[in-house]
Protein backbone atom coordinates (compact mmCIF):
# COMPACT_ATOMS: atom_id res chain seq x y z
CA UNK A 1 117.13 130.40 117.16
CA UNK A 2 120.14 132.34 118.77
CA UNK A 3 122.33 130.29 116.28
CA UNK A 4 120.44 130.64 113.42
CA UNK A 5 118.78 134.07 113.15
CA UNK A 6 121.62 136.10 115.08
CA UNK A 7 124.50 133.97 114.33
CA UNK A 8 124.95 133.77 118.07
CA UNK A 9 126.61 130.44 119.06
CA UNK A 10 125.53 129.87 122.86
CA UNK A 11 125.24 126.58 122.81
CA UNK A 12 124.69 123.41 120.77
CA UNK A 13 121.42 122.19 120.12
CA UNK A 14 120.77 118.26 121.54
CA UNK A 15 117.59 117.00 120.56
CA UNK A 16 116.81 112.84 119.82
CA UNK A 17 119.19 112.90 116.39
CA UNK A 18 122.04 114.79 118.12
CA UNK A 19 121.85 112.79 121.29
CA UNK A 20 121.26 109.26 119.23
CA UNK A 21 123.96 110.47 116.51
CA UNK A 22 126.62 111.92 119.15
CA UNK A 23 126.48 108.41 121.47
CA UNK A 24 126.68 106.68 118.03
CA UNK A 25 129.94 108.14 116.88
CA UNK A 26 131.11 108.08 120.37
CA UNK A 27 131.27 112.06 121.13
CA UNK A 28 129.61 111.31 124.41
CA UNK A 29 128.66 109.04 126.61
CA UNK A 30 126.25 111.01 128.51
CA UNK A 31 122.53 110.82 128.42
CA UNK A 32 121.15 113.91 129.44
CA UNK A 33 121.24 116.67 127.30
CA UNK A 34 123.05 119.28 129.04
CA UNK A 35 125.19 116.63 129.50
CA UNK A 36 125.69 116.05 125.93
CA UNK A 37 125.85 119.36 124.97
CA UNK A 38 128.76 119.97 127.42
CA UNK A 39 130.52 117.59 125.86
CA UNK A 40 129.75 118.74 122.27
CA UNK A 41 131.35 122.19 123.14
CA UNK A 42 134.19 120.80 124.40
CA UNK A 43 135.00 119.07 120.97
CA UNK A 44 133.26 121.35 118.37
CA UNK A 45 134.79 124.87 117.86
CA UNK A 46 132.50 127.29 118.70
CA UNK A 47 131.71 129.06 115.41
CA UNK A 48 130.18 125.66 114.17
CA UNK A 49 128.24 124.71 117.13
CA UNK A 50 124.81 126.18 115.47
CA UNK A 51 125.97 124.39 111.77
CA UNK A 52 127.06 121.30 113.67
CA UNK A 53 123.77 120.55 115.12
CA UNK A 54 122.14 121.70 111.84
CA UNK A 55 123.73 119.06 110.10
CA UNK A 56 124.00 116.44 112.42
CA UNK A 57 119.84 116.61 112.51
CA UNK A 58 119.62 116.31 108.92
CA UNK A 59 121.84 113.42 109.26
CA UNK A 60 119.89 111.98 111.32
CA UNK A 61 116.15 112.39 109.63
CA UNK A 62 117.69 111.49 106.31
CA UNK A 63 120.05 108.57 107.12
CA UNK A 64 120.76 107.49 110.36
CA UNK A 65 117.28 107.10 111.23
CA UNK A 66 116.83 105.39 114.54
CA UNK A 67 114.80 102.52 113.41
CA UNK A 68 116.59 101.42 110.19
CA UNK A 69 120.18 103.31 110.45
CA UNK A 70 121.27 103.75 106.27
CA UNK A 71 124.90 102.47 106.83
CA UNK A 72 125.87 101.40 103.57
CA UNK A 73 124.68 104.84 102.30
CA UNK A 74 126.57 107.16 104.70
CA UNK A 75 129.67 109.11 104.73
CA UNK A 76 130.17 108.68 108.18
CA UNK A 77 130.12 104.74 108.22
CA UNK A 78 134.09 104.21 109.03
CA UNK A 79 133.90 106.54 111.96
CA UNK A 80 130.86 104.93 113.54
CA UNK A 81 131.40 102.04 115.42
CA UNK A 82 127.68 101.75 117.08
CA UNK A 83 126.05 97.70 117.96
CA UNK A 84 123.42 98.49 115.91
CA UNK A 85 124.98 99.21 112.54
CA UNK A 86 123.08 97.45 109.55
CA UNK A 87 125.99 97.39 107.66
CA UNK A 88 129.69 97.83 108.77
CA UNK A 89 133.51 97.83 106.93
CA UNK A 90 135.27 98.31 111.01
CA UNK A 91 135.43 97.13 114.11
CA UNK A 92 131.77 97.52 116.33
CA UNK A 93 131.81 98.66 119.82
CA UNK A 94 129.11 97.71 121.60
CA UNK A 95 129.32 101.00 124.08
CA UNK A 96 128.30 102.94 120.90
CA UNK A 97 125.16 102.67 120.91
CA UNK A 98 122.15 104.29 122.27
């Protein structure tokens, strides 16, 4: 709300999509959320953090949904190198995954 009403970045937001997306693309390897978001604001300049987990939600309702992952249909596919990928043009690690 900070983020997104006041344009105060104080944090990242972690909720199921950032934490599944995050240990997907290998951000993290933490579990818990502060965790996670420590980790995030390490690596994501602060004047995106509220965008960042804006987008990486989306992202995650609209195509890397947890269940059925849209691989072939995402922009992000070379950088992701999760076990669970439906579809895949590099290398898998089987650490990325959540």
């Amino acid at each position: 709300m900070l983020g997104s009403w006041f344009k105060k970045n104080d944090g990242v937001v972690v909720d199921t999509h950032v934490t599944r997306i995050s240990r997907r693309l290998e951000l993290t390897q933490q579990e818990d959320a502060p965790k996670i978001e420590q980790d995030l604001m390490q690596i994501i300049p602060r004047p995106r953090w509220t965008d960042f987990s804006h987008e990486v939600i989306w992202h995650g309702r609209k195509l890397c949904v947890a269940r059925s992952p849209k691989c072939a249909e995402c922009a992000l596919e070379k950088l992701c190198h999760a076990g669970d990928k439906t579809w895949s043009t590099v290398e898998i690690h089987m650490d990325a995954k959540l």
